[in-house]
N, C-alpha and C. Protein backbone atom coordinates (compact mmCIF):
# COMPACT_ATOMS: atom_id res chain seq x y z
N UNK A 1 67.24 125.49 102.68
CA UNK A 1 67.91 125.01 103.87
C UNK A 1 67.46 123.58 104.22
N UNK A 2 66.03 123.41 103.87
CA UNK A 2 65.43 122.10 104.22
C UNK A 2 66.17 120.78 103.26
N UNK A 3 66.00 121.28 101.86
CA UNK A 3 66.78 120.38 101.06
C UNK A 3 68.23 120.31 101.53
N UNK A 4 68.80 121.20 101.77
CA UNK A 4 70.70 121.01 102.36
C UNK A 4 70.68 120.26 103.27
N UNK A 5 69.80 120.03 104.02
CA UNK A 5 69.26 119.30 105.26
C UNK A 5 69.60 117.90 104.83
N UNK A 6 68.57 117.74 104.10
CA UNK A 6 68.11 116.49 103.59
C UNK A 6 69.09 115.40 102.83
N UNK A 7 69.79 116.76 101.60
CA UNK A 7 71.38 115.87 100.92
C UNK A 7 72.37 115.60 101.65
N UNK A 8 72.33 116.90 102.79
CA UNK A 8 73.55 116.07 103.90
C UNK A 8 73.25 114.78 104.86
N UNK A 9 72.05 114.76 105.56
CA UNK A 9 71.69 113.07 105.88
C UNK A 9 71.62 112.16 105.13
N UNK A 10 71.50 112.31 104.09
CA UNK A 10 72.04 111.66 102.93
C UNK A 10 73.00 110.95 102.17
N UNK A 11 73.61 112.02 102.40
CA UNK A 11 75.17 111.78 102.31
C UNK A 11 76.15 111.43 103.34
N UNK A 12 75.64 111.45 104.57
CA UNK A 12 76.35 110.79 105.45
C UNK A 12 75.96 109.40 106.16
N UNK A 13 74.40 109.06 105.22
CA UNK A 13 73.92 107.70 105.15
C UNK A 13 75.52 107.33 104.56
N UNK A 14 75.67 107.44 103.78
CA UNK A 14 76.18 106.75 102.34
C UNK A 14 78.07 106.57 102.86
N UNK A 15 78.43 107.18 103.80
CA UNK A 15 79.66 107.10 104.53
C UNK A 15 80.01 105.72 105.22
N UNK A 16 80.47 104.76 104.04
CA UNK A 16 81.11 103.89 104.84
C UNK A 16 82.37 103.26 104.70
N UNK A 17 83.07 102.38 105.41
CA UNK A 17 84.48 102.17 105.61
C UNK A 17 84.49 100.49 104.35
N UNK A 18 84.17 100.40 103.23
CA UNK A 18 84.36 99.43 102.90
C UNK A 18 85.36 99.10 101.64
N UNK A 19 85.33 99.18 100.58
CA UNK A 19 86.28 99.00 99.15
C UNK A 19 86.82 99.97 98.81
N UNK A 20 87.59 100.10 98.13
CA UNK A 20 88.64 101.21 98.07
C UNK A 20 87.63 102.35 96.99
N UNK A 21 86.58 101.23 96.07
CA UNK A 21 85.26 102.54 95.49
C UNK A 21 84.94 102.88 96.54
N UNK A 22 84.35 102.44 97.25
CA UNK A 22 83.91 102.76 98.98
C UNK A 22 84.08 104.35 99.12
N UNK A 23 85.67 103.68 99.32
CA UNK A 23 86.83 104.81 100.27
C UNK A 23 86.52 106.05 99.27
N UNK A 24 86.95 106.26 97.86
CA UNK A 24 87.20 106.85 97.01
C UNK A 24 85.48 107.70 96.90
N UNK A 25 84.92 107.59 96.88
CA UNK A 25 83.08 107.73 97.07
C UNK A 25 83.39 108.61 98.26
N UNK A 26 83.54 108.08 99.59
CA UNK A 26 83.79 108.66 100.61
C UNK A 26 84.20 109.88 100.91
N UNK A 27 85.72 110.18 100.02
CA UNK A 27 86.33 110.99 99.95
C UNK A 27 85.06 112.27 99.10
N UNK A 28 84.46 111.85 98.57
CA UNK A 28 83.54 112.86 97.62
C UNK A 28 82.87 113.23 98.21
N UNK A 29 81.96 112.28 98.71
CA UNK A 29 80.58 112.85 99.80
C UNK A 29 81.23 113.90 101.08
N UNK A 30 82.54 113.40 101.35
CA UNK A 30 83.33 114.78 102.69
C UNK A 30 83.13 115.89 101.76
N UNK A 31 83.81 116.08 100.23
CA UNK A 31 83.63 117.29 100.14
C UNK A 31 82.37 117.83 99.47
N UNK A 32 81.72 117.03 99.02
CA UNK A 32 79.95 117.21 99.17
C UNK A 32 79.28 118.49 100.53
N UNK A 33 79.68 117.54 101.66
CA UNK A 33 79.18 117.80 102.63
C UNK A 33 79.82 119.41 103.13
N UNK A 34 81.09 119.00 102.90
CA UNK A 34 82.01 120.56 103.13
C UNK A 34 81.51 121.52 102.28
N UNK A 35 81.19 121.62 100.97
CA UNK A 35 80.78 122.47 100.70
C UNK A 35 79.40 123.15 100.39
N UNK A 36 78.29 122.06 100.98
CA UNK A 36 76.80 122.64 100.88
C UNK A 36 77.04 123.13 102.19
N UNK A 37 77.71 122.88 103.40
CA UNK A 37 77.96 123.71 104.73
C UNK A 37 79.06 123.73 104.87
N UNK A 38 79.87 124.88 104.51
CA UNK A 38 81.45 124.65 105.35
C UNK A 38 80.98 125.10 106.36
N UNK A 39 80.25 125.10 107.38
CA UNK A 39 80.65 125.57 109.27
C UNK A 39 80.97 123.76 109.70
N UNK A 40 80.51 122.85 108.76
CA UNK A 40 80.54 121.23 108.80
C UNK A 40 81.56 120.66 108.45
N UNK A 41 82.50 121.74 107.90
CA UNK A 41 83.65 121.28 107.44
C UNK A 41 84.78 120.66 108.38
N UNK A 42 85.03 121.04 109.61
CA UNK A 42 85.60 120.26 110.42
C UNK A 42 85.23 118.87 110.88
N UNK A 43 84.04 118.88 110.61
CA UNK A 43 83.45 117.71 111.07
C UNK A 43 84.12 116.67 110.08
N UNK A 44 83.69 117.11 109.14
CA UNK A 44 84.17 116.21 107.63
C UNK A 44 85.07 115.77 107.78
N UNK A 45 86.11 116.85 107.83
CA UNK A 45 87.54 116.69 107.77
C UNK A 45 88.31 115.37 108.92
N UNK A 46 87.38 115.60 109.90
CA UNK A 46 87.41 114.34 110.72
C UNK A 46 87.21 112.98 110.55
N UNK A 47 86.17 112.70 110.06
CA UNK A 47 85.66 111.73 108.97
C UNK A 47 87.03 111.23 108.02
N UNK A 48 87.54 112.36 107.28
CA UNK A 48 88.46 112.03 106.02
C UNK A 48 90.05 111.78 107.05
N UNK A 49 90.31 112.36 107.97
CA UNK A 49 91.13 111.55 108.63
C UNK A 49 91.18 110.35 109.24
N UNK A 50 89.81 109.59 109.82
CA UNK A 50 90.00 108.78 110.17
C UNK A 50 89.75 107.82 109.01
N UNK A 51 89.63 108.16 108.14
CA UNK A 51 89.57 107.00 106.44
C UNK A 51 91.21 107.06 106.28
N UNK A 52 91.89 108.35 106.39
CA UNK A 52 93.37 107.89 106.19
C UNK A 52 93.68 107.11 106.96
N UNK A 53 93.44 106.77 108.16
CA UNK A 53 93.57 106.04 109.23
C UNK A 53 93.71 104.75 108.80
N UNK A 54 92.24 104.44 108.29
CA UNK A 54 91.80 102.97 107.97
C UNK A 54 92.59 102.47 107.35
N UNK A 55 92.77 103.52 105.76
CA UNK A 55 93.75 103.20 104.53
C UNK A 55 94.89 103.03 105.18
N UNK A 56 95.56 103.92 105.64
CA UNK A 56 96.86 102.83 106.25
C UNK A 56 97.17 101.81 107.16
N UNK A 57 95.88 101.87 108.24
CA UNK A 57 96.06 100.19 108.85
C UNK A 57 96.06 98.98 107.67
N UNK A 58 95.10 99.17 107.06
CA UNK A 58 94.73 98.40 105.83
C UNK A 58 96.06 97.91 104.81
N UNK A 59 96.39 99.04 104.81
CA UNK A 59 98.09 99.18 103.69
C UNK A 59 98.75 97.72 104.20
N UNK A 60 99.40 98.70 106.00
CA UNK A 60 99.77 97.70 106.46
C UNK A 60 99.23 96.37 106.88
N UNK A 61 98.23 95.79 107.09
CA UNK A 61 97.57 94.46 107.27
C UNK A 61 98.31 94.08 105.24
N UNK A 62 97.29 94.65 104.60
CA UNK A 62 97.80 94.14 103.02
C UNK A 62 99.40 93.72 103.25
N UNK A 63 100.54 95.02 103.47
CA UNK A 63 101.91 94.62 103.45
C UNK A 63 102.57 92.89 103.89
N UNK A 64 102.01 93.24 105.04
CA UNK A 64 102.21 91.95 106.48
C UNK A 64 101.49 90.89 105.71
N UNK A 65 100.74 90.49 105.15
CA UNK A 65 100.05 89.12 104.49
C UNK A 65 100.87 89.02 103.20
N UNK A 66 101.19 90.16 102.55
CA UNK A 66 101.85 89.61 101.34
C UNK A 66 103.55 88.96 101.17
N UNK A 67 103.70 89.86 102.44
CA UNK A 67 105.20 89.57 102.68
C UNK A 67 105.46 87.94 103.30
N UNK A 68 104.43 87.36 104.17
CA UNK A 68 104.36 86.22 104.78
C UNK A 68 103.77 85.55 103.51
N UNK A 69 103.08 86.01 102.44
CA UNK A 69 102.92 84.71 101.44
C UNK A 69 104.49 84.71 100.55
N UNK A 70 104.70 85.71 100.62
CA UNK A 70 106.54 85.59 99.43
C UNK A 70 107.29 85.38 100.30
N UNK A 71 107.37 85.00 101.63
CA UNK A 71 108.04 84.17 102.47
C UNK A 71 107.82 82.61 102.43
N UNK A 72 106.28 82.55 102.30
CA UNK A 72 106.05 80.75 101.93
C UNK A 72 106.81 80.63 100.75
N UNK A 73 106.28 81.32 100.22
CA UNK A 73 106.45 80.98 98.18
C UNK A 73 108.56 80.65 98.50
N UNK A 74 108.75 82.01 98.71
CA UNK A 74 110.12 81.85 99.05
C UNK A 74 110.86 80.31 99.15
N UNK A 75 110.25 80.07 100.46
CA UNK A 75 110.53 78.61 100.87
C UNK A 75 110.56 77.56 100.39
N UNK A 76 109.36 77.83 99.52
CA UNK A 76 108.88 76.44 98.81
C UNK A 76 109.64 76.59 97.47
N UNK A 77 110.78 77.97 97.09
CA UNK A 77 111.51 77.62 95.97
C UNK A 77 110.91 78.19 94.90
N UNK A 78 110.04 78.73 94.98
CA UNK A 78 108.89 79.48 94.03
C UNK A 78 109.54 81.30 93.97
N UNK A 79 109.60 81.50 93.11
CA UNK A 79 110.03 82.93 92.89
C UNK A 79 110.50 83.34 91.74
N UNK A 80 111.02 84.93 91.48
CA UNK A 80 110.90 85.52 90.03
C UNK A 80 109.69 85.91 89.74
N UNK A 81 108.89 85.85 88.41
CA UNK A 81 107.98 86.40 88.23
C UNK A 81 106.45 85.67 88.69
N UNK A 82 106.58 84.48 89.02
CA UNK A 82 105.46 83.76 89.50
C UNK A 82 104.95 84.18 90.94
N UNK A 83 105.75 85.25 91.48
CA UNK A 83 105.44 85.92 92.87
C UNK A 83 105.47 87.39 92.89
N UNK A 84 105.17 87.81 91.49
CA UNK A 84 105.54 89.30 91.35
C UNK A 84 103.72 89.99 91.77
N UNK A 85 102.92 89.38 90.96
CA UNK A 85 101.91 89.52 91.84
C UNK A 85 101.04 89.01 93.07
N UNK A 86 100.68 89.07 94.05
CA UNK A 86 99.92 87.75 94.90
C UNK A 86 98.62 88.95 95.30
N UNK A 87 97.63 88.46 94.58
CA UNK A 87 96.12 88.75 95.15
C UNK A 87 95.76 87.94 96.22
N UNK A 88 95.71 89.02 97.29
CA UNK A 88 95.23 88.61 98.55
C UNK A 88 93.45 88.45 98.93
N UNK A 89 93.43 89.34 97.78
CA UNK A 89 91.87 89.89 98.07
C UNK A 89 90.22 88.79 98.16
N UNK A 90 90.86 87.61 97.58
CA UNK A 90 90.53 86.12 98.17
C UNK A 90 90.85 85.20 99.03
N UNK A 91 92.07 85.99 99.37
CA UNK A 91 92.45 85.44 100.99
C UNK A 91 91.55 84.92 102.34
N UNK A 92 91.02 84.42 102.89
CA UNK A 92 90.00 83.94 103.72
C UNK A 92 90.94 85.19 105.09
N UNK A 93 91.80 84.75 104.93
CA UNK A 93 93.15 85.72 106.29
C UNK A 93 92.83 87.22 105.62
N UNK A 94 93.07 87.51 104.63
CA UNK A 94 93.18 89.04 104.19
C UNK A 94 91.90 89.21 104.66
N UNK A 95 90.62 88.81 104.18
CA UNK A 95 89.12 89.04 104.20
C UNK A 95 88.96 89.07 105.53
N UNK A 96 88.85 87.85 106.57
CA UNK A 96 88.72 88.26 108.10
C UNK A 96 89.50 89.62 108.39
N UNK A 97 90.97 89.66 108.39
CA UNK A 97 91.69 90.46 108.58
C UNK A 97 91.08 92.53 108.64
N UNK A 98 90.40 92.27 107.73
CA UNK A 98 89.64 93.20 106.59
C UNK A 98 88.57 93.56 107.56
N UNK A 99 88.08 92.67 107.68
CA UNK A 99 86.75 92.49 108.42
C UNK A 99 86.66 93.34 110.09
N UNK A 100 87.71 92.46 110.46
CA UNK A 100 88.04 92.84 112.23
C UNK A 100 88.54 94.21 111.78
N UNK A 101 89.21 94.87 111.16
CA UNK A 101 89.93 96.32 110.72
C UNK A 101 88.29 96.97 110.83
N UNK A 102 87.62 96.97 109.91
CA UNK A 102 86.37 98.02 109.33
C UNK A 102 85.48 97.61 110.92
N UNK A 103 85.49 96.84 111.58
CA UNK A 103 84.87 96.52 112.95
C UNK A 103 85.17 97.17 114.16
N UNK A 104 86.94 97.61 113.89
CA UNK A 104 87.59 98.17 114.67
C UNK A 104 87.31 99.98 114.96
N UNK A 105 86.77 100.53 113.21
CA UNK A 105 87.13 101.49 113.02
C UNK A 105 85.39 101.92 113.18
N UNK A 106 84.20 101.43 113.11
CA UNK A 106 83.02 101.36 112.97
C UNK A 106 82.74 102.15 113.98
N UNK A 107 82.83 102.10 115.46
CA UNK A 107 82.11 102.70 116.48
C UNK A 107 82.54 104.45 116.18
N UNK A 108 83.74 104.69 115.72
CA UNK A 108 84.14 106.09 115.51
C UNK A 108 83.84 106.74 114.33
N UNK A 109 83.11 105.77 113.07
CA UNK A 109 82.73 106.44 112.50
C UNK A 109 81.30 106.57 112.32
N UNK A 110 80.89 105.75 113.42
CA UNK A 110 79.52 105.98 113.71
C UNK A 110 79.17 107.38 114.65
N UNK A 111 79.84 107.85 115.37
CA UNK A 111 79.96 108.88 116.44
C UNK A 111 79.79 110.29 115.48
N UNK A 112 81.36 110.02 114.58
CA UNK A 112 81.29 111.10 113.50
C UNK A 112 80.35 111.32 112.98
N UNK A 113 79.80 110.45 112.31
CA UNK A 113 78.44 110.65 111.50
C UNK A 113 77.11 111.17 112.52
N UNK A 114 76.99 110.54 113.63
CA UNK A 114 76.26 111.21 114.51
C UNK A 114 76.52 112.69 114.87
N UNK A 115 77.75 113.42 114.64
CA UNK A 115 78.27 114.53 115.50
C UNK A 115 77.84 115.18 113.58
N UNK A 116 77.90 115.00 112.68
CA UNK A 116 77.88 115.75 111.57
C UNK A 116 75.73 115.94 111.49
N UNK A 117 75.32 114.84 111.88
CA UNK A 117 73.69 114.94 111.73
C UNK A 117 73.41 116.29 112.73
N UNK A 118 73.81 115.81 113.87
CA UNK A 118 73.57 116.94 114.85
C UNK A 118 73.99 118.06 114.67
N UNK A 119 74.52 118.77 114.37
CA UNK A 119 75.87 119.58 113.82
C UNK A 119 74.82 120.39 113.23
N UNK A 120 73.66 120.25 112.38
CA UNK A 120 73.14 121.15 111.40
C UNK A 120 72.54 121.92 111.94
């Protein structure tokens, strides 16, 4: 019980809102955690909703920047396959953007993680 203890503070060290390995990691350690305690499993499950959360604010922030760069590009006469991809992910706008999002979402998944420590 002491060790289950121990891998689940552990594992909810390791819970954070950052790269899509991040996210994907994330998703593992919920069911990590769900299944050395399912009575914790709601808790989790809370956790893994508010990551869907993130992932789709995120989607949309991504959508909204790419669409306003193939609107420049647009303009400037640029298009076809020279705009089929646009990596944002060096964007200084995507990156802040990014930034204020995981800032936004931080205090609630700090709570969660507090409500899953206590929880045991």
């Amino acid at each position: 019980d002491i060790i289950k203890q121990a891998v689940i503070e552990h594992l909810v060290e390791a819970i954070e809102l950052t790269t899509t390995q991040g996210i994907n990691r994330l998703k593992r350690v919920i069911e990590a955690i769900s299944s050395l305690r399912p009575e914790l499993q709601s808790k989790a499950e809370e956790i893994g909703q508010l990551v869907q959360e993130y992932e789709g604010a995120e989607q949309k922030i991504r959508q909204e920047l790419e669409g306003n760069y193939r609107e420049t590009l647009h303009q400037l006469r640029i298009s076809g396959t020279a705009v089929d991809i646009i990596n944002i992910e060096t964007d200084h706008q995507w990156q802040a953007a990014q930034q204020e999002l995981v800032e936004s979402f931080i205090p609630r998944l700090r709570d969660l993680k507090q409500a899953l420590i206590s929880s045991q």
